[in-house]
N, C-alpha and C. Protein backbone atom coordinates (compact mmCIF):
# COMPACT_ATOMS: atom_id res chain seq x y z
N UNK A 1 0.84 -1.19 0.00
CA UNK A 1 0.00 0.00 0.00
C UNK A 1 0.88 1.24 0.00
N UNK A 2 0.39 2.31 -0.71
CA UNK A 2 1.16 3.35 -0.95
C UNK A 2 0.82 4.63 0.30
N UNK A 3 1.49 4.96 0.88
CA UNK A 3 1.05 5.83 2.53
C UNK A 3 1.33 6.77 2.45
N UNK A 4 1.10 7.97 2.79
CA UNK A 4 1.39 9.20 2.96
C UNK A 4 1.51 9.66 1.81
N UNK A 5 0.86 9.64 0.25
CA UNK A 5 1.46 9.78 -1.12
C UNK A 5 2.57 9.50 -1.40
N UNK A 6 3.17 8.48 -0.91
CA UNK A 6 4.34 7.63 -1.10
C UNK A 6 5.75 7.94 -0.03
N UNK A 7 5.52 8.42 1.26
CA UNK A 7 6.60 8.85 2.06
C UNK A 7 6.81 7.35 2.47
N UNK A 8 6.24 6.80 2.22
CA UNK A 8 6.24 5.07 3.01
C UNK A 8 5.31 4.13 2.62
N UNK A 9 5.67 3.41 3.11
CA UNK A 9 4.68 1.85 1.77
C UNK A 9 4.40 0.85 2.85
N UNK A 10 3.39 0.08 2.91
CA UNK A 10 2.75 -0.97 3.59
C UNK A 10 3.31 -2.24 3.03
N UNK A 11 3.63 -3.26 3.49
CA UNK A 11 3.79 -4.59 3.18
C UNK A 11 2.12 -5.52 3.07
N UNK A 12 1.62 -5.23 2.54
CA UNK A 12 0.22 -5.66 2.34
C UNK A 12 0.08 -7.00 2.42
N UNK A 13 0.68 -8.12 1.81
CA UNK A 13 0.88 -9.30 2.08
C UNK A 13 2.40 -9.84 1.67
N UNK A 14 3.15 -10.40 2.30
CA UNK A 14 4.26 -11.22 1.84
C UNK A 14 3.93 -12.55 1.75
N UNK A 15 4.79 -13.53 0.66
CA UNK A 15 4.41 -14.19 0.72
C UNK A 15 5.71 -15.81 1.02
N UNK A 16 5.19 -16.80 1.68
CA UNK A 16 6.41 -17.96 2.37
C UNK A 16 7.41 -18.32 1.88
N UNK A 17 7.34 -17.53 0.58
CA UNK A 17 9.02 -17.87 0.47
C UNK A 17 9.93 -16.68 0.63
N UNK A 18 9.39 -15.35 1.24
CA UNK A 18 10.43 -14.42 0.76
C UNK A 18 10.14 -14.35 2.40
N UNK A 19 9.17 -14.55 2.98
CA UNK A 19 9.26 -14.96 4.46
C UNK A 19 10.61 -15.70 5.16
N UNK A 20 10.86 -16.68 4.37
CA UNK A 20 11.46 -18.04 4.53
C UNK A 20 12.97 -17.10 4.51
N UNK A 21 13.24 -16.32 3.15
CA UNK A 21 14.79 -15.82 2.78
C UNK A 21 14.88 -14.86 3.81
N UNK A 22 14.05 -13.84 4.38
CA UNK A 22 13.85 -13.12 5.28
C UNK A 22 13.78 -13.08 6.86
N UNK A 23 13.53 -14.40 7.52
CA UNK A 23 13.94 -15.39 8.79
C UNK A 23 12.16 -14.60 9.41
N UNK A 24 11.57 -13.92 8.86
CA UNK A 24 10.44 -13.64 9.74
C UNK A 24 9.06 -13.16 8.17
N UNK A 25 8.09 -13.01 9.19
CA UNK A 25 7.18 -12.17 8.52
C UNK A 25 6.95 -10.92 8.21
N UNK A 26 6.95 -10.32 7.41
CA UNK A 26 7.04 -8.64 7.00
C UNK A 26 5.50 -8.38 6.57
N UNK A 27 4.31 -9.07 6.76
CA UNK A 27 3.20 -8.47 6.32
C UNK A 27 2.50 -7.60 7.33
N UNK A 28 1.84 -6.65 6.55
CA UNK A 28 1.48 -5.22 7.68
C UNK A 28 2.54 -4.49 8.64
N UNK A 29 3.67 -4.49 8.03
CA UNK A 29 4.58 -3.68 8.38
C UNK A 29 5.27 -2.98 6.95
N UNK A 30 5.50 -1.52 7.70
CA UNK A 30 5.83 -0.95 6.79
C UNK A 30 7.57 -0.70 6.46
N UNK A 31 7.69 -0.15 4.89
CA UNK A 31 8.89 -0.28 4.49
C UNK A 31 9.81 0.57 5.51
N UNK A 32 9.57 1.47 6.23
CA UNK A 32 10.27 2.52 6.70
C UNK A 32 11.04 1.61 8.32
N UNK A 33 10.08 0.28 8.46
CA UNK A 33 10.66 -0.47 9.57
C UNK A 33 11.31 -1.10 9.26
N UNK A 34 11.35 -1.15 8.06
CA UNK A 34 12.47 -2.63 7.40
C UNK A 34 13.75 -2.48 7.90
N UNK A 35 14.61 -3.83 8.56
CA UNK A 35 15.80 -3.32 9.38
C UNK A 35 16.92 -3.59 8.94
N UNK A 36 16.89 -3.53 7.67
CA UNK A 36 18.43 -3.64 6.58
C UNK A 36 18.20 -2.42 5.96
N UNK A 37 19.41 -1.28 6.35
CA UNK A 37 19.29 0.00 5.69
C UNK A 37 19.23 -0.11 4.02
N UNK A 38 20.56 -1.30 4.01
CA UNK A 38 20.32 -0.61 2.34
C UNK A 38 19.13 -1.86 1.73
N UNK A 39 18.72 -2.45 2.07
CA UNK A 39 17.56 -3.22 1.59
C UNK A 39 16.37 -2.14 1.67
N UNK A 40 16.37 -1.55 2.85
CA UNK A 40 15.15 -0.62 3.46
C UNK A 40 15.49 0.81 1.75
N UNK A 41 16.72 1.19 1.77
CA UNK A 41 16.58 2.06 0.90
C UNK A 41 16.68 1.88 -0.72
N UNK A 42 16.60 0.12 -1.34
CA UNK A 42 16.69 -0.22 -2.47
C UNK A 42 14.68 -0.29 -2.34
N UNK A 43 14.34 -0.69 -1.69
CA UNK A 43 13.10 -0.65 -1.63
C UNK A 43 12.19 0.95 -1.58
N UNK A 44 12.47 1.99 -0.71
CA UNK A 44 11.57 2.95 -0.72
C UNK A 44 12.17 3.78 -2.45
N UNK A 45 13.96 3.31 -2.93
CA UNK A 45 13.66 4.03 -4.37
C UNK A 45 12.80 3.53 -5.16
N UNK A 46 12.39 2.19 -5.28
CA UNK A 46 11.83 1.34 -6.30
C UNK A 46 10.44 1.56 -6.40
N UNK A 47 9.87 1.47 -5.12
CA UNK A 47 8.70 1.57 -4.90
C UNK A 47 8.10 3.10 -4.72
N UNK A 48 9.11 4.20 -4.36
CA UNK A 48 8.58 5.37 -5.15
C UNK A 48 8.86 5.98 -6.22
N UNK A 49 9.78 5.49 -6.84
CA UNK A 49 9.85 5.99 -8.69
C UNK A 49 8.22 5.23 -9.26
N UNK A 50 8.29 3.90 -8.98
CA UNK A 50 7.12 2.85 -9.95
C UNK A 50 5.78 3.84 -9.25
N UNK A 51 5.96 3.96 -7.98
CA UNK A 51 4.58 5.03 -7.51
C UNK A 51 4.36 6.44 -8.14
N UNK A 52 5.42 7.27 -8.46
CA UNK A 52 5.59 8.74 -9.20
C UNK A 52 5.85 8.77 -10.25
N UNK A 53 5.67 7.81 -11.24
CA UNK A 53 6.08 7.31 -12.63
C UNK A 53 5.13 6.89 -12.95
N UNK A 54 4.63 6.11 -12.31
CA UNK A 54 2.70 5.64 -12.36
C UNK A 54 3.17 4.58 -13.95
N UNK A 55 4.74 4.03 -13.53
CA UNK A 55 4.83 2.92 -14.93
C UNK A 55 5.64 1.96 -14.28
N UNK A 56 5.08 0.76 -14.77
CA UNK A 56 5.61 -0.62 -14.56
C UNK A 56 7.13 -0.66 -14.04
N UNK A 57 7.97 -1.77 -13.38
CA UNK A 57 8.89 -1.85 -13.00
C UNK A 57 9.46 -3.01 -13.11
N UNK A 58 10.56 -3.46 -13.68
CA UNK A 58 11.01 -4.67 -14.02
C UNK A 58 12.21 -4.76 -13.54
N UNK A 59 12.99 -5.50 -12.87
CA UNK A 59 14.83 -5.27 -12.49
C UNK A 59 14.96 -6.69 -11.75
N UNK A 60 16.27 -6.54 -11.85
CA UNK A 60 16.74 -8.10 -11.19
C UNK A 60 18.04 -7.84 -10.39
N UNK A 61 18.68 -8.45 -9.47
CA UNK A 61 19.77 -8.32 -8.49
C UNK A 61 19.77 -9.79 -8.31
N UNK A 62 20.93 -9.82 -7.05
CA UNK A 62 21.39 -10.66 -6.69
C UNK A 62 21.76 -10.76 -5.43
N UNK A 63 21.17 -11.56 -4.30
CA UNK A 63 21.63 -11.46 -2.53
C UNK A 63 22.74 -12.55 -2.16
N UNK A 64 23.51 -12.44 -1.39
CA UNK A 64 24.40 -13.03 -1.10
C UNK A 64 23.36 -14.17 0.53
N UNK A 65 23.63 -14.93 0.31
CA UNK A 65 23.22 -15.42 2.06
C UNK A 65 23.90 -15.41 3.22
N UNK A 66 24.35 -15.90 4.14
CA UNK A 66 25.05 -15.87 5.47
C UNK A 66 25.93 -16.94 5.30
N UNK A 67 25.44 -17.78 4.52
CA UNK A 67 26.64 -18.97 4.24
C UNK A 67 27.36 -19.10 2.53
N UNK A 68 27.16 -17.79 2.65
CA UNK A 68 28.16 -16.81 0.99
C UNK A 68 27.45 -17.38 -0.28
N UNK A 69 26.28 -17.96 -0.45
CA UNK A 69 25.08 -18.48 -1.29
C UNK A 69 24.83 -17.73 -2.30
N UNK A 70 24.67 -17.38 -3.82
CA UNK A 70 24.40 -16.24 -4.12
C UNK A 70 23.16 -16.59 -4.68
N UNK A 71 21.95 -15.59 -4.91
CA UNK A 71 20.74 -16.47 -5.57
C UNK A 71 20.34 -15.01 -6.66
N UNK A 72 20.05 -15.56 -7.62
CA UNK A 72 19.36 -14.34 -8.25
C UNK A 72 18.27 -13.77 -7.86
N UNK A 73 17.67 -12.33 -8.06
CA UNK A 73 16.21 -12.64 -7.78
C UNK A 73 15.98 -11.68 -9.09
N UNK A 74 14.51 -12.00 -9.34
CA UNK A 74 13.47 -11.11 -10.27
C UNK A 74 12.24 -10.09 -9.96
N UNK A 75 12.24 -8.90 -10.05
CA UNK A 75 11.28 -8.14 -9.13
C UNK A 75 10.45 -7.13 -10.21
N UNK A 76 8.99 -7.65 -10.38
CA UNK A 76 8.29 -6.89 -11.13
C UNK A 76 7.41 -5.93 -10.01
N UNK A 77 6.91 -4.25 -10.15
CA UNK A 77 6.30 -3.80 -9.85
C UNK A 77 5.05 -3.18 -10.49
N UNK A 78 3.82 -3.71 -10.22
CA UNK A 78 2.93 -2.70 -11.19
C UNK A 78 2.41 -1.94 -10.16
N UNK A 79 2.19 -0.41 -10.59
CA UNK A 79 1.36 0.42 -10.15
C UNK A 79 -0.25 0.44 -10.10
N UNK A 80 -0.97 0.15 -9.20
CA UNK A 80 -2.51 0.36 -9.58
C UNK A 80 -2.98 1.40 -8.82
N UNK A 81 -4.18 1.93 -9.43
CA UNK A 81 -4.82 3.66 -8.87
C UNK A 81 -5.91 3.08 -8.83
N UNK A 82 -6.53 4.17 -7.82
CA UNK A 82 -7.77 4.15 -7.66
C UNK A 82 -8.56 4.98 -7.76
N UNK A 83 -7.65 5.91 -8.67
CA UNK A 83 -8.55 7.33 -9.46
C UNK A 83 -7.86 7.10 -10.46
N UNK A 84 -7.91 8.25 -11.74
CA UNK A 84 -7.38 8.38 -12.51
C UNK A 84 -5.97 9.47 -12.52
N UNK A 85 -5.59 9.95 -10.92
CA UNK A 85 -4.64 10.66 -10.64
C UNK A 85 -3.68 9.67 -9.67
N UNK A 86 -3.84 9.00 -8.66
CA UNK A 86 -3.10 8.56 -7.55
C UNK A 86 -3.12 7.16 -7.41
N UNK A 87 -1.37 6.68 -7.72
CA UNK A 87 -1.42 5.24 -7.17
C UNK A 87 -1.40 4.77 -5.69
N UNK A 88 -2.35 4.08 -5.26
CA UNK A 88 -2.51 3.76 -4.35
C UNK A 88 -2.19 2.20 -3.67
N UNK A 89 -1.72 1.67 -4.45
CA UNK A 89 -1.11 0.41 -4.27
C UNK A 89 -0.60 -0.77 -5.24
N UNK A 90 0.79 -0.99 -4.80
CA UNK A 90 2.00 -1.90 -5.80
C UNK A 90 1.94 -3.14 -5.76
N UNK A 91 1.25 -3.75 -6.35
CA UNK A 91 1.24 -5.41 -6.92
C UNK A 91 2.73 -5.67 -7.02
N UNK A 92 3.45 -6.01 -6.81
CA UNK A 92 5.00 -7.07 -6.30
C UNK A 92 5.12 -7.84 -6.33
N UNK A 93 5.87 -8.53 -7.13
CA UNK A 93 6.27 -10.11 -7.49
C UNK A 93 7.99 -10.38 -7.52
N UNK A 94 8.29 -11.09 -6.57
CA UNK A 94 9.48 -11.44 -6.65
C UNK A 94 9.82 -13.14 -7.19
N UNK A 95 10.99 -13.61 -7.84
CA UNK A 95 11.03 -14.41 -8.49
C UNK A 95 12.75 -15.13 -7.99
N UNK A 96 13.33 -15.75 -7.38
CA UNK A 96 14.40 -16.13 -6.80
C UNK A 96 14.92 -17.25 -7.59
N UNK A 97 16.35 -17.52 -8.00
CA UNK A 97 16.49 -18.79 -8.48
C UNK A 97 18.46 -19.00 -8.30
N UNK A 98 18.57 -19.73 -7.59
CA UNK A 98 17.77 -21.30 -6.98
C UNK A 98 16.98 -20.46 -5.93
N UNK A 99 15.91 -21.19 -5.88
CA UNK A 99 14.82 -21.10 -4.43
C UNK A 99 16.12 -21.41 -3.90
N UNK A 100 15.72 -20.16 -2.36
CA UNK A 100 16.35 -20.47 -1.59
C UNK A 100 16.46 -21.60 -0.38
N UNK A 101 16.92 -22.48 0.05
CA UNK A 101 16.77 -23.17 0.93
C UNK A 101 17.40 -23.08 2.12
N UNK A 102 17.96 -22.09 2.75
CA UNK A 102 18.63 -21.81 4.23
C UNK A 102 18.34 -19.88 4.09
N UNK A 103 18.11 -19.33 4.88
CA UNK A 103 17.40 -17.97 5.23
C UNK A 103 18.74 -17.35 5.13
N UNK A 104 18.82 -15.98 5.33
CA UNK A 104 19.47 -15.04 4.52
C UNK A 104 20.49 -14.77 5.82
């Protein structure tokens, strides 16, 4: 969910596998609590350009794990409004490969 016209973003639902890479649950918490700075700040750019751009988002990276693992991931963002002026919330799809199997 998009908050404050985008000063901060809701985790609306996560889902068990990014739970799983993540060692906890992040749903209904927001991005601004997220407690990896630069994760916390690859996320509020992404998710407010695709929010103030009001256009799709496509990109891919790569996380290292705790036991030096590297996994790709794939991260689409679409913007949806609920007027014809203001996005109000980011459909998010992340895509990992290899699935990860030991948490981050």
């Amino acid at each position: 969910d998009v908050v404050d016209g985008g000063r901060d973003f809701r985790f609306r639902l996560i889902g068990s596998i990014v739970d799983h890479v993540l060692q906890r649950s992040y749903t209904g918490t927001m991005v601004s609590d997220y407690p990896r700075r630069s994760g916390r700040q690859h996320l509020m750019t992404l998710f407010t350009n695709t929010a103030l751009e009001r256009r799709p988002y496509m990109g891919s990276g790569k996380v290292t794990f705790i036991n030096f693992k590297q996994i790709t991931y794939w991260t689409v963002a679409l913007p949806l409004c609920d007027d014809e002026a203001s996005v109000s919330t980011l459909l998010v799809s992340n895509h990992f490969s290899p699935l990860p199997t030991t948490p981050l």
